[in-house]
N, C-alpha and C. Protein backbone atom coordinates (compact mmCIF):
# COMPACT_ATOMS: atom_id res chain seq x y z
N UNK A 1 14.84 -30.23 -48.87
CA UNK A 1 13.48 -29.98 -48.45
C UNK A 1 12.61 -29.64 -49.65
N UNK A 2 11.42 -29.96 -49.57
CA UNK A 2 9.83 -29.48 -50.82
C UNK A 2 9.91 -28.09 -50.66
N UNK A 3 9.31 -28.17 -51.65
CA UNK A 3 8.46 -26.33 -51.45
C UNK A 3 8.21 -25.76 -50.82
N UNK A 4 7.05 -27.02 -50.62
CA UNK A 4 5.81 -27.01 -49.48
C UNK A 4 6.91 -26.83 -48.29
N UNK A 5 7.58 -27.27 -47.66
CA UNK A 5 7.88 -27.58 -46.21
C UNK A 5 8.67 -26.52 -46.21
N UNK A 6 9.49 -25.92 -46.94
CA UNK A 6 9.87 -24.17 -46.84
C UNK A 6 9.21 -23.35 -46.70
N UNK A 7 8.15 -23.43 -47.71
CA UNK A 7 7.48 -22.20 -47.34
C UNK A 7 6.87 -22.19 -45.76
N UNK A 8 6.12 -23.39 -45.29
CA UNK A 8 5.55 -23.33 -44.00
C UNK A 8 6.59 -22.86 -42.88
N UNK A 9 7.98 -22.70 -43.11
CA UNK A 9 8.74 -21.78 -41.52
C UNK A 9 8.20 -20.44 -41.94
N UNK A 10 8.41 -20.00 -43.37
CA UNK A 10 8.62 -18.49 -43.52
C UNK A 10 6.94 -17.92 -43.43
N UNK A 11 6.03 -18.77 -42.89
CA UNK A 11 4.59 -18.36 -42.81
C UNK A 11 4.43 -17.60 -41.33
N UNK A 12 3.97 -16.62 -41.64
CA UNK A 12 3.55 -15.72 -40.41
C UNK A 12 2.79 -16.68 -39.25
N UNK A 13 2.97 -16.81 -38.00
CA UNK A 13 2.04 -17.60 -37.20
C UNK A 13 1.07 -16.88 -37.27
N UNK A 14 -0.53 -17.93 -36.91
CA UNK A 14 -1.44 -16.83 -36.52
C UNK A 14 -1.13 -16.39 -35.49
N UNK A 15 -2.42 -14.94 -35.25
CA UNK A 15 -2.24 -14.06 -34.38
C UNK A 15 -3.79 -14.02 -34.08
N UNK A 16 -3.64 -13.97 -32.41
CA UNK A 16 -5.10 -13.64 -31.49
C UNK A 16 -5.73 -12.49 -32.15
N UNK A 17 -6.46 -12.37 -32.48
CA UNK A 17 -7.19 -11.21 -32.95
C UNK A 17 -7.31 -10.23 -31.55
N UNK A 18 -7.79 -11.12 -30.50
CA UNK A 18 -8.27 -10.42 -29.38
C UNK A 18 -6.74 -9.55 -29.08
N UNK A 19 -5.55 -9.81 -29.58
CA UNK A 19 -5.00 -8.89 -28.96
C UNK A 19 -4.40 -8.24 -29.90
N UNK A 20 -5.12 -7.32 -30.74
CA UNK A 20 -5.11 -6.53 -31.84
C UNK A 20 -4.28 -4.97 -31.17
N UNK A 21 -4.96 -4.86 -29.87
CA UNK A 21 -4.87 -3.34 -29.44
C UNK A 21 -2.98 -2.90 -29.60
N UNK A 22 -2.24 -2.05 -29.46
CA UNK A 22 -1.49 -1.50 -29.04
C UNK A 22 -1.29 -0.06 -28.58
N UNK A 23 -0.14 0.06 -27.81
CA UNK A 23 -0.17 1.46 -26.93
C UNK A 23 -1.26 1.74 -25.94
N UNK A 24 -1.70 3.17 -25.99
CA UNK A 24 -2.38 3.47 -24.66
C UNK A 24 -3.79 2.47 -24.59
N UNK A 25 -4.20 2.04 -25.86
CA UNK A 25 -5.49 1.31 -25.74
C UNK A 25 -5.26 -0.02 -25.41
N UNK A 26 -4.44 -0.96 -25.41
CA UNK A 26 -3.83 -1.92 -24.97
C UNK A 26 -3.68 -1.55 -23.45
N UNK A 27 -3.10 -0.76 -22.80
CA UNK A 27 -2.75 -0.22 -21.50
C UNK A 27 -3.92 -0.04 -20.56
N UNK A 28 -4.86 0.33 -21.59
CA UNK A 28 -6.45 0.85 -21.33
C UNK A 28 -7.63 -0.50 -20.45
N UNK A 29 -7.07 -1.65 -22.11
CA UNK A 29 -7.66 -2.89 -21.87
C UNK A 29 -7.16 -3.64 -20.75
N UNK A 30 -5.94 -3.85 -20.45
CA UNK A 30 -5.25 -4.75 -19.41
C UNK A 30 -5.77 -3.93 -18.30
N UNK A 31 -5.89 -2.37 -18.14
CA UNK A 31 -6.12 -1.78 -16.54
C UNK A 31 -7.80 -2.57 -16.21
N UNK A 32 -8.28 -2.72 -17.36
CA UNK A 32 -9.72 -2.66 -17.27
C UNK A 32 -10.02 -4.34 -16.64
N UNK A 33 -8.88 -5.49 -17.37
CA UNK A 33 -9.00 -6.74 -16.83
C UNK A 33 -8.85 -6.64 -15.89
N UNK A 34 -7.49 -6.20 -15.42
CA UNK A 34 -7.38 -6.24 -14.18
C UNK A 34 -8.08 -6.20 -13.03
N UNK A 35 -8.78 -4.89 -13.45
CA UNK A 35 -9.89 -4.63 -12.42
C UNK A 35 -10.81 -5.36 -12.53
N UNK A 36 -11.61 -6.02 -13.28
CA UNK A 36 -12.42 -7.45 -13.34
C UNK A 36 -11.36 -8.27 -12.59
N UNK A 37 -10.55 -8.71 -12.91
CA UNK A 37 -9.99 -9.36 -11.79
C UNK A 37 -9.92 -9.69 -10.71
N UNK A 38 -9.91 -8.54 -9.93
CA UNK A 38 -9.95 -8.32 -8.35
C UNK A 38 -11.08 -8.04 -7.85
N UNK A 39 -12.31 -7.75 -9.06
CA UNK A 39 -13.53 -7.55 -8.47
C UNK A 39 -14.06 -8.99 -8.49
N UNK A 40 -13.94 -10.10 -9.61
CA UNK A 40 -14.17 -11.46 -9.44
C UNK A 40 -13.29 -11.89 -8.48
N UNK A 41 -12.14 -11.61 -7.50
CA UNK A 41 -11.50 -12.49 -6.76
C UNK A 41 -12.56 -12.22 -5.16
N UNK A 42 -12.33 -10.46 -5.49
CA UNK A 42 -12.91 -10.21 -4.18
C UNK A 42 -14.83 -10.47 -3.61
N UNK A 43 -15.49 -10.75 -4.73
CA UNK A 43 -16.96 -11.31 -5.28
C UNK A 43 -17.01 -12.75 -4.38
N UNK A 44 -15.88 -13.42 -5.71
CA UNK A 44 -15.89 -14.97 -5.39
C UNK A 44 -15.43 -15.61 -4.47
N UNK A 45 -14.25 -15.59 -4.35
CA UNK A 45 -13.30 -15.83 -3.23
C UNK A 45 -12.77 -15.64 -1.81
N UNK A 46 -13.57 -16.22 -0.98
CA UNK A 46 -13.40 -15.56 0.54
C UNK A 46 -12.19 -15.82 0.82
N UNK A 47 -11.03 -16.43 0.59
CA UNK A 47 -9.72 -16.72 1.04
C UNK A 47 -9.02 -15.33 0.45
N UNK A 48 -9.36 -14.96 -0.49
CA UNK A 48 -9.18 -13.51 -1.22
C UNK A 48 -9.62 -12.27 -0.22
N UNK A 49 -10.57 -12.62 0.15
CA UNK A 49 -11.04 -11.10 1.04
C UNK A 49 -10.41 -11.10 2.20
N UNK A 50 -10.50 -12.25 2.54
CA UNK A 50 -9.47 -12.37 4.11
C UNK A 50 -8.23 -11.95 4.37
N UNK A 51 -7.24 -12.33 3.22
CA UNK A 51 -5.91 -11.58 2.68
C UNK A 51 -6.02 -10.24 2.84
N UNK A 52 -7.08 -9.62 1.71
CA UNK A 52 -6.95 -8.42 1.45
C UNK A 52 -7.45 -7.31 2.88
N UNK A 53 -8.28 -8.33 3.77
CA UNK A 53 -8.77 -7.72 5.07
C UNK A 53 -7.11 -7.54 5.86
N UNK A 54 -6.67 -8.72 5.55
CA UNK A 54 -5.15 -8.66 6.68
C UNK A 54 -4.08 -7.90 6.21
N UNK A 55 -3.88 -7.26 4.65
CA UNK A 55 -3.77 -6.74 3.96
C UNK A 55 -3.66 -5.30 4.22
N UNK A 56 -5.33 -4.80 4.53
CA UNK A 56 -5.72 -3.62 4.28
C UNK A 56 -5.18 -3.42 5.83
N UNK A 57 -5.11 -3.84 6.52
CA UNK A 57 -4.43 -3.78 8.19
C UNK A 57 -2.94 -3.78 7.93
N UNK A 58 -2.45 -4.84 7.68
CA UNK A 58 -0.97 -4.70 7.45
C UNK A 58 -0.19 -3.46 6.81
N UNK A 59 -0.83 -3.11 5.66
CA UNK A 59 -0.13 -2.06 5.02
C UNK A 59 0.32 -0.75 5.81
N UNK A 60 -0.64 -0.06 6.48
CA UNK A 60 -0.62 0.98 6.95
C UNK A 60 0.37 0.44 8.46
N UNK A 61 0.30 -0.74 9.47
CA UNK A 61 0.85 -0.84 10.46
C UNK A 61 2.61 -1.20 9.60
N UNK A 62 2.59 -1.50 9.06
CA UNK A 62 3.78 -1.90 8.06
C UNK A 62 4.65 -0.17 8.44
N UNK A 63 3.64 1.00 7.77
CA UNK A 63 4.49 2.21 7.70
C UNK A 63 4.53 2.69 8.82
N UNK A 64 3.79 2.60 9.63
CA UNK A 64 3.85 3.06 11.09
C UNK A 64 5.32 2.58 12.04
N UNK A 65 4.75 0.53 11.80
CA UNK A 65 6.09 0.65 12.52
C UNK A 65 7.38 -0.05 11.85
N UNK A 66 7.58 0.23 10.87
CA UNK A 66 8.72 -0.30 10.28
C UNK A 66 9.93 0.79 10.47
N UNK A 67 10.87 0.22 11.02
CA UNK A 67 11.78 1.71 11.95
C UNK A 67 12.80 2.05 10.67
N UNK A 68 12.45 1.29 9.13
CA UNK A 68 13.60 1.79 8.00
C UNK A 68 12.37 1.09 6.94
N UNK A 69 13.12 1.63 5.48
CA UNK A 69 12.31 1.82 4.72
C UNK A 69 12.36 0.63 4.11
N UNK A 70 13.58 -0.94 4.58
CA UNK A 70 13.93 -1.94 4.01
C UNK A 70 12.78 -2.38 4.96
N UNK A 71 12.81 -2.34 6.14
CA UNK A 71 11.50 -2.98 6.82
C UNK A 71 9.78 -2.68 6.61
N UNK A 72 9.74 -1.62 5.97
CA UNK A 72 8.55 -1.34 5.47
C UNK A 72 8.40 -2.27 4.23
N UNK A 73 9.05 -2.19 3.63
CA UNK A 73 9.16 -2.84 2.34
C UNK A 73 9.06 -4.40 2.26
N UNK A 74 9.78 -4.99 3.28
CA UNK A 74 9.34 -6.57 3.32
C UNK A 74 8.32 -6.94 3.73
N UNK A 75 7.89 -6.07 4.95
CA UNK A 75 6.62 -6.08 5.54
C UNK A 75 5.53 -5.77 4.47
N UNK A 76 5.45 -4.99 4.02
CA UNK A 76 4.71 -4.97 2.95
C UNK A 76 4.62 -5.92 1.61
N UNK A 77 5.83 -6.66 1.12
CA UNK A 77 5.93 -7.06 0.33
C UNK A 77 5.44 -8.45 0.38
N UNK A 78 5.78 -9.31 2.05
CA UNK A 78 4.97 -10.59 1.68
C UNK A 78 3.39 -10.58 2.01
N UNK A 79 2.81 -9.54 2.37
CA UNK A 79 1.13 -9.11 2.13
C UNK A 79 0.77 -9.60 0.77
N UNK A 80 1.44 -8.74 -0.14
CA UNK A 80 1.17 -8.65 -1.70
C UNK A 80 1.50 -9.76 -2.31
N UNK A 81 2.37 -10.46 -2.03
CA UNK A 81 3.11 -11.86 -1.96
C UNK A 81 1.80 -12.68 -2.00
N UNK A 82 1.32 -12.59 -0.89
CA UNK A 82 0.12 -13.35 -0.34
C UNK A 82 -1.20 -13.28 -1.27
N UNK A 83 -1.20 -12.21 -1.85
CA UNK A 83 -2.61 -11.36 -2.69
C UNK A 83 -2.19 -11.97 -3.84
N UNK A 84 -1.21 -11.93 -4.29
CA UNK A 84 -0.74 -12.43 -5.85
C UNK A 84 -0.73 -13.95 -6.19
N UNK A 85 -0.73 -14.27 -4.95
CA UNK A 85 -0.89 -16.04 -4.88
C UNK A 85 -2.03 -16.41 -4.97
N UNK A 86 -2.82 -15.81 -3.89
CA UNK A 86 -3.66 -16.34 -4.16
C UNK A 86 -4.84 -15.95 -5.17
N UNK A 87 -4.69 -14.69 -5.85
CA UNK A 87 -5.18 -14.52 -7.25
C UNK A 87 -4.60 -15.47 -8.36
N UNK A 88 -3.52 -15.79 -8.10
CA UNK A 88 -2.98 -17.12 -9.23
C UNK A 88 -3.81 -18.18 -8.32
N UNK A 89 -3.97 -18.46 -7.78
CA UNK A 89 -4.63 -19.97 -7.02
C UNK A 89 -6.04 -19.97 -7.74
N UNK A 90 -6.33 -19.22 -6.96
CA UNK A 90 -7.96 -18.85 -7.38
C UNK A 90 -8.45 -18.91 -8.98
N UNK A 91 -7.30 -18.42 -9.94
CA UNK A 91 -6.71 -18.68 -11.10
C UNK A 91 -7.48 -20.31 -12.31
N UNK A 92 -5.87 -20.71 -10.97
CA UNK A 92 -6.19 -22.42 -11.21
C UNK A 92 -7.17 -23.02 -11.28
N UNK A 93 -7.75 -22.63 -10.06
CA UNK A 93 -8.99 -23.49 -9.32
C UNK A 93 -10.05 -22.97 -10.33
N UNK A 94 -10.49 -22.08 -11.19
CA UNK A 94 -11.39 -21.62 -11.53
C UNK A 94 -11.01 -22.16 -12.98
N UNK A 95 -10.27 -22.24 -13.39
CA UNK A 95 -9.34 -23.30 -14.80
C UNK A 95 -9.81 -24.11 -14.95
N UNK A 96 -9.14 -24.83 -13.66
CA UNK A 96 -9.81 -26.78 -13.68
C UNK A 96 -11.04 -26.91 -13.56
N UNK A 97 -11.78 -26.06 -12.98
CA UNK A 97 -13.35 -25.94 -12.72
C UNK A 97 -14.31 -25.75 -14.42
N UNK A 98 -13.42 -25.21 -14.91
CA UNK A 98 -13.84 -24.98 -16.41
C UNK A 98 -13.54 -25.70 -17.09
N UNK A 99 -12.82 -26.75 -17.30
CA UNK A 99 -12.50 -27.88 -17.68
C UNK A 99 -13.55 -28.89 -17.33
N UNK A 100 -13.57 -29.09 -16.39
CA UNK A 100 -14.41 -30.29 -15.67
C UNK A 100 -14.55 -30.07 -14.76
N UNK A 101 -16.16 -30.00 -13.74
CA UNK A 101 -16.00 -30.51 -12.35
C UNK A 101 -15.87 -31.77 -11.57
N UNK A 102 -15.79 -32.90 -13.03
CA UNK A 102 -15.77 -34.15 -12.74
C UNK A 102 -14.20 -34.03 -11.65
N UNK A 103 -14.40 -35.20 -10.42
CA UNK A 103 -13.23 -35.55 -9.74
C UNK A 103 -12.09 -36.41 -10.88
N UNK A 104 -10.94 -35.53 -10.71
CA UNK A 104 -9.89 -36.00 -11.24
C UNK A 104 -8.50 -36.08 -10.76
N UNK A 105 -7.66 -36.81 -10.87
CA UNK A 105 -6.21 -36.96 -9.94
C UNK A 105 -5.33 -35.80 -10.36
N UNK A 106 -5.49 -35.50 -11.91
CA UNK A 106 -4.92 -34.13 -12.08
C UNK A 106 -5.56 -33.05 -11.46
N UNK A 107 -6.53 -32.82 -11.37
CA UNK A 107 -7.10 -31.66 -10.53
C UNK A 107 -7.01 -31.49 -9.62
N UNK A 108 -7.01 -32.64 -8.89
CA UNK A 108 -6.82 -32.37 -7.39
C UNK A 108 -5.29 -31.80 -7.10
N UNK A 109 -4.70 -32.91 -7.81
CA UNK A 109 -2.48 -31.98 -7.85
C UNK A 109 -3.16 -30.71 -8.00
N UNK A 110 -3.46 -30.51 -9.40
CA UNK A 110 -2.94 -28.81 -9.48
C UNK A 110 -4.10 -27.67 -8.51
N UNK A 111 -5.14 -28.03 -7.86
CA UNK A 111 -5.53 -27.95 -6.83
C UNK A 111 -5.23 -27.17 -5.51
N UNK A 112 -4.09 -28.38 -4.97
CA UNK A 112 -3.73 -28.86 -4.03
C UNK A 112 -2.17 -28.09 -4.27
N UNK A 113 -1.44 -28.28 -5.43
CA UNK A 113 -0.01 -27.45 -5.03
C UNK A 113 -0.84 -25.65 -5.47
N UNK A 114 -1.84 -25.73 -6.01
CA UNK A 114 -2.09 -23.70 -5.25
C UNK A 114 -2.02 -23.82 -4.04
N UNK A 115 -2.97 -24.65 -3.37
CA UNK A 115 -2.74 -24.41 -2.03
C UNK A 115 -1.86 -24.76 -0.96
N UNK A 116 -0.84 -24.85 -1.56
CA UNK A 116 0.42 -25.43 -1.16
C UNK A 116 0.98 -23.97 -1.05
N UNK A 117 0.89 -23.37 -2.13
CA UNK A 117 1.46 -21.91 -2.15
C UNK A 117 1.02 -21.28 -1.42
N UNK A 118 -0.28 -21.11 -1.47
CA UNK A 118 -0.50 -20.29 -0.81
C UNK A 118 -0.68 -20.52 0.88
N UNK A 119 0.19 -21.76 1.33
CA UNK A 119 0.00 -22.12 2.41
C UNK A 119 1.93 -21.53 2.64
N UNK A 120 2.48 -21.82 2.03
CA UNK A 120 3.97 -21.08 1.87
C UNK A 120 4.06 -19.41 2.32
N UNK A 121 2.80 -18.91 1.33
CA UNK A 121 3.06 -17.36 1.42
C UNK A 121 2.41 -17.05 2.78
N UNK A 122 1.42 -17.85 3.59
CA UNK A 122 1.02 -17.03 4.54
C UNK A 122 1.95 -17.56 5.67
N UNK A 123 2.66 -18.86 5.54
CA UNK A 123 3.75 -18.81 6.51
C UNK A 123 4.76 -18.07 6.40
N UNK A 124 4.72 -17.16 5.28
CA UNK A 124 5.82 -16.23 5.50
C UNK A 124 5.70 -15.32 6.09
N UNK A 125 4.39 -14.85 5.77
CA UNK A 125 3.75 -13.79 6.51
C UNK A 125 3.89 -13.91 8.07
N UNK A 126 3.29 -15.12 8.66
CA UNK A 126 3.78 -15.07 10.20
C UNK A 126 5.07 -15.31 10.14
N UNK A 127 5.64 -16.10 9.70
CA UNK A 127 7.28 -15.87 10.20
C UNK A 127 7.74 -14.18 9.76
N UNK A 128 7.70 -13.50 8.72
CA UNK A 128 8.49 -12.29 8.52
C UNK A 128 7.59 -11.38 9.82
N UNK A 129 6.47 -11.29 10.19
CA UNK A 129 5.80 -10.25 11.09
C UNK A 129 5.48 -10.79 12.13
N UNK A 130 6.15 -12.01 12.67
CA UNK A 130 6.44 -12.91 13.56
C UNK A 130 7.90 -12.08 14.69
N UNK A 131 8.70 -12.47 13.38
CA UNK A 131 10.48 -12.28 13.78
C UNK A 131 10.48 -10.75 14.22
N UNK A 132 9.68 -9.64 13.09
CA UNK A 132 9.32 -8.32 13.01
C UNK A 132 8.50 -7.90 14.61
N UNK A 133 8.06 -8.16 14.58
CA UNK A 133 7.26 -7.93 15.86
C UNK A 133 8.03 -8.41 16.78
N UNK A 134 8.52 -9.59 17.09
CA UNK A 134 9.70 -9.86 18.17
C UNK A 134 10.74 -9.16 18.42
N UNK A 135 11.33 -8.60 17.81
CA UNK A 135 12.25 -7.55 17.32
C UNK A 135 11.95 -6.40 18.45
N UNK A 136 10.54 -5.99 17.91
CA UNK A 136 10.31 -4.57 18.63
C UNK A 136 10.10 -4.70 20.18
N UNK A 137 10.22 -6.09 20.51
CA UNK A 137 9.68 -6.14 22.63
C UNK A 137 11.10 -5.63 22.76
């Protein structure tokens, strides 16, 4: 091998500036996206508020009637399931939207399998609090 082509492995990659922070101020910054996050999901996104409406219901009937703490826990867990999807969906869709709003065959796929997911997670939701609720007649 050249010189040249040695030295370029042993070269530091660049590095994001933007993510300069570490420790509690790093911890600081991500709490702070986050919360932009959910305030742009819950702003923008009515498929987002609707979740978090069925959500903000589920959780609490979750502890009420879940007769063990494994049933609270699933019950609860494909809610959040549901919230996390479709904050990744919403994700996507707002991606490809920034890319282009021109119609495209890739866009529509990656589109179309978010909402594939998130058509997955809310059938879980009725099937797990489906079976759950049948349970208790």
């Amino acid at each position: 091998m050249s010189e040249k082509n040695s030295s370029s492995f042993s070269a530091k990659p660049k590095r994001n500036t933007l993510k300069g922070r570490t420790g509690l101020a790093r911890l600081w910054n991500a709490t702070r996206y986050s919360r932009d996050g959910f305030c742009a999901a819950y702003c923008d996104e009515q498929a987002f508020r609707q979740i978090a409406c069925v959500a903000v219901v589920g959780l609490p009937l979750a502890c009420i009637l879940g007769r063990s703490w494994v049933e609270v826990v699933v019950l609860v867990a494909v809610l959040l399931l549901a919230l996390i999807v479709e904050l990744l969906n919403s994700a996507i869709e707002n991606v490809v939207d920034r890319i282009s709003l021109e119609l495209h065959p890739l866009a529509k796929k990656a589109k179309d399998m978010g909402s594939a997911a998130q058509f997955v997670a809310q059938s879980l939701i009725v099937f797990t609090w489906g079976t759950f609720l049948c349970s208790l007649l």
